[in-house]
N, C-alpha and C. Protein backbone atom coordinates (compact mmCIF):
# COMPACT_ATOMS: atom_id res chain seq x y z
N UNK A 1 69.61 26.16 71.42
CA UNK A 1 70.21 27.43 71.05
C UNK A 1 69.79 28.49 72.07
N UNK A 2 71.09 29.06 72.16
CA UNK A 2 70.11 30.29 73.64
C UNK A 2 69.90 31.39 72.80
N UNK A 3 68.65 32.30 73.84
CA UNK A 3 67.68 32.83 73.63
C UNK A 3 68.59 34.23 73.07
N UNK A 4 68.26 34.83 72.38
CA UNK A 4 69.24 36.44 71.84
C UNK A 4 68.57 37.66 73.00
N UNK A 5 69.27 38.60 73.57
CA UNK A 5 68.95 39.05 74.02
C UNK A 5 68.72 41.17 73.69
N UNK A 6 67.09 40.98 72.99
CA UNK A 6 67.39 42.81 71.87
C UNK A 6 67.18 43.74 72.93
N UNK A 7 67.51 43.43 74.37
CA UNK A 7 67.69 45.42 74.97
C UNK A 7 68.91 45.44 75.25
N UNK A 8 69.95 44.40 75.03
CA UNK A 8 71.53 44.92 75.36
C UNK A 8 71.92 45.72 74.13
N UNK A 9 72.65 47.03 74.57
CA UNK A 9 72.83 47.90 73.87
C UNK A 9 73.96 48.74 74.17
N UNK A 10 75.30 49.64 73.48
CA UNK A 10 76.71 49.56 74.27
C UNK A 10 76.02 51.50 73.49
N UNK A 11 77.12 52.43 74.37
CA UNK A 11 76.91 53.45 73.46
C UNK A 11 78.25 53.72 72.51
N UNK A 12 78.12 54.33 71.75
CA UNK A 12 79.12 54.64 70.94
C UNK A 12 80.23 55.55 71.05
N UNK A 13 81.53 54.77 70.96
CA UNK A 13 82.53 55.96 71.26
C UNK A 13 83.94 55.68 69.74
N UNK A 14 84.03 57.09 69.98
CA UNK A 14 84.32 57.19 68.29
C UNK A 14 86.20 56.92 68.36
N UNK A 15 86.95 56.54 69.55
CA UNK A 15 87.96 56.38 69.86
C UNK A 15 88.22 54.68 70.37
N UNK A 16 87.51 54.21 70.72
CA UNK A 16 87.90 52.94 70.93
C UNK A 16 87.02 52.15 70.40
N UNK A 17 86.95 51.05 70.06
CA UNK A 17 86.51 49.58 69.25
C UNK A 17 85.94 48.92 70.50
N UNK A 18 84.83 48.59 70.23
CA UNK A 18 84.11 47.75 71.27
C UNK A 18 84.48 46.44 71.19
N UNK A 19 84.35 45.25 72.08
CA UNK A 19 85.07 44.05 71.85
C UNK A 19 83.89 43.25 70.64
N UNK A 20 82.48 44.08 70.61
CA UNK A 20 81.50 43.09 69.46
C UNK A 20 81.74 43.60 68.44
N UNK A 21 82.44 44.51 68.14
CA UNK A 21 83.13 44.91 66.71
C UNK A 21 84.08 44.91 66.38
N UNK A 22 85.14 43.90 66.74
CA UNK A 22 86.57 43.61 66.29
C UNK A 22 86.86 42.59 65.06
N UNK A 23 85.45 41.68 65.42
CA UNK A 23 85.39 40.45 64.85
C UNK A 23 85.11 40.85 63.32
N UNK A 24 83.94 42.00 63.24
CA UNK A 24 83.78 42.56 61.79
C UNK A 24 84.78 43.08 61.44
N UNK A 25 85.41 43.76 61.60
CA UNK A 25 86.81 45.19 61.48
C UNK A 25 87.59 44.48 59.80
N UNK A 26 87.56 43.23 59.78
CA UNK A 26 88.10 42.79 58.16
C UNK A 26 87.22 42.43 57.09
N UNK A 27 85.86 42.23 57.55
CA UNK A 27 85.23 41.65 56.49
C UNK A 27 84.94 42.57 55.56
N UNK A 28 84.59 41.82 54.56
CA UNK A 28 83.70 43.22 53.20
C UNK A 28 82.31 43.19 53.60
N UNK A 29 81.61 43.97 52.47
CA UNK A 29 80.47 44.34 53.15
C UNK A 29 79.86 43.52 52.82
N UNK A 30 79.73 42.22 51.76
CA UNK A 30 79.27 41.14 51.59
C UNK A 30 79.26 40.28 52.80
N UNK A 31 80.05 40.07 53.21
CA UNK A 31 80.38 38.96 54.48
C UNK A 31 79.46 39.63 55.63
N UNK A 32 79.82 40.64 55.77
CA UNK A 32 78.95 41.93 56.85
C UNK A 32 77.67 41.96 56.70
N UNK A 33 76.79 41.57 55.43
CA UNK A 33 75.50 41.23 54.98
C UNK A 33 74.86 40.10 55.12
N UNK A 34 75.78 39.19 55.14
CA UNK A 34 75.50 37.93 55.38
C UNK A 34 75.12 37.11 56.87
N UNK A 35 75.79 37.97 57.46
CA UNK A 35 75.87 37.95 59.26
C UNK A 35 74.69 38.69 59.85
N UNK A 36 74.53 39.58 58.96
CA UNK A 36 73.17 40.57 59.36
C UNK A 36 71.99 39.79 58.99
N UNK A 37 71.75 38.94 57.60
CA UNK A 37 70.67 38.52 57.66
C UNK A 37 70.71 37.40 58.46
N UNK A 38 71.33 36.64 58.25
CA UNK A 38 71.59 35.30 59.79
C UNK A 38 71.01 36.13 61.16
N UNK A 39 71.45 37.20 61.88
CA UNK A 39 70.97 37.75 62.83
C UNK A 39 69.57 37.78 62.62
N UNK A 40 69.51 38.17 61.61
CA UNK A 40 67.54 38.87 61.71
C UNK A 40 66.97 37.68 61.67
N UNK A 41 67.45 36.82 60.74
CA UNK A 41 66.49 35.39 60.99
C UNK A 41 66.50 34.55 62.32
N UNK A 42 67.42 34.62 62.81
CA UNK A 42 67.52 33.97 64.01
C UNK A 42 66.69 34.71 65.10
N UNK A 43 66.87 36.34 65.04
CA UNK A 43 66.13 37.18 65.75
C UNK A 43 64.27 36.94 66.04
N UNK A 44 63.84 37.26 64.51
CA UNK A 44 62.81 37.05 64.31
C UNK A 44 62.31 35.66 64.30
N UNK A 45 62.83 34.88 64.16
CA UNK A 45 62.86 33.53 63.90
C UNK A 45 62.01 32.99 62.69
N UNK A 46 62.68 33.22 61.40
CA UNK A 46 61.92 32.60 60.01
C UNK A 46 63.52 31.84 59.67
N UNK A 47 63.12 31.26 58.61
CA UNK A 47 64.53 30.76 58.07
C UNK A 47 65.70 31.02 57.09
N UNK A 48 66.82 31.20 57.20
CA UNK A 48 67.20 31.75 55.99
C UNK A 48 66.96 31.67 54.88
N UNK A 49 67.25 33.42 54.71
CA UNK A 49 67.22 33.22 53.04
C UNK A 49 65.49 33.34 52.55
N UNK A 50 64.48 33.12 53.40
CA UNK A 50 63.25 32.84 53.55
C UNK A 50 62.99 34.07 54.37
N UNK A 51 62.57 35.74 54.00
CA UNK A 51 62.04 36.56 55.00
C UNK A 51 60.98 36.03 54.81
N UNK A 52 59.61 36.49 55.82
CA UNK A 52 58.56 36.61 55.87
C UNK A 52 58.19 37.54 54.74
N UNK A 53 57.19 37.72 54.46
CA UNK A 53 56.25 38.79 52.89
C UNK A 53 55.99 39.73 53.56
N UNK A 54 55.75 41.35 53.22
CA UNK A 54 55.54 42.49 54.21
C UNK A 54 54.13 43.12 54.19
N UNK A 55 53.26 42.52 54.65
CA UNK A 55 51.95 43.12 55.06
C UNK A 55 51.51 44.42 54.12
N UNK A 56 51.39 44.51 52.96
CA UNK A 56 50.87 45.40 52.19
C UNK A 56 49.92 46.17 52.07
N UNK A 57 48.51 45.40 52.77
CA UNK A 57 47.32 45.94 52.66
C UNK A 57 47.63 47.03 54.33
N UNK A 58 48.46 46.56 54.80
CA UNK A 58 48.41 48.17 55.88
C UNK A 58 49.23 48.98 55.54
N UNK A 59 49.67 48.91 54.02
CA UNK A 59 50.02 50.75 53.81
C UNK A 59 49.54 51.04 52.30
N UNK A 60 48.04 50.25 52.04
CA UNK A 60 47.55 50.76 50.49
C UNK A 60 46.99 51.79 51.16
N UNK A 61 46.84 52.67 49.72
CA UNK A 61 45.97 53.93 50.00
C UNK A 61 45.11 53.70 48.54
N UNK A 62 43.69 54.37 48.79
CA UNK A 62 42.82 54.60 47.58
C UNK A 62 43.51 55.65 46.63
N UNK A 63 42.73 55.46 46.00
CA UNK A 63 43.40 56.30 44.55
C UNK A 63 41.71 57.31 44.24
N UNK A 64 41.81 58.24 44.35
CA UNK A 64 40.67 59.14 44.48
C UNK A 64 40.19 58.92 42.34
């Protein structure tokens, strides 16, 4: 599988459709959710459906 590449980045223009957003332009936002977590897992590399747990003890605070 090739490698994803996170500093390609397009800027935004509010008149024309970029060619990596044509492919979304019909889905619902379910389908659109579904593609997003596939991205992040593949990104990060854990497995679907399976995030990683979120490190808790670096944002407890004492309770005076």
């Amino acid at each position: 599988m090739p490698k994803l590449d996170r500093t390609y980045s397009t800027s935004a223009n509010l008149f024309e459709q970029k060619v990596e957003v044509i492919h979304y332009v019909g889905m619902s936002k379910e389908e659109i959710a579904k593609v997003f977590a596939y991205l992040n897992s593949v990104s990060f590399n854990y497995p679907l459906g399976n995030p990683p747990k979120m490190n808790k003890a670096a944002f407890s605070m004492r309770k005076n």
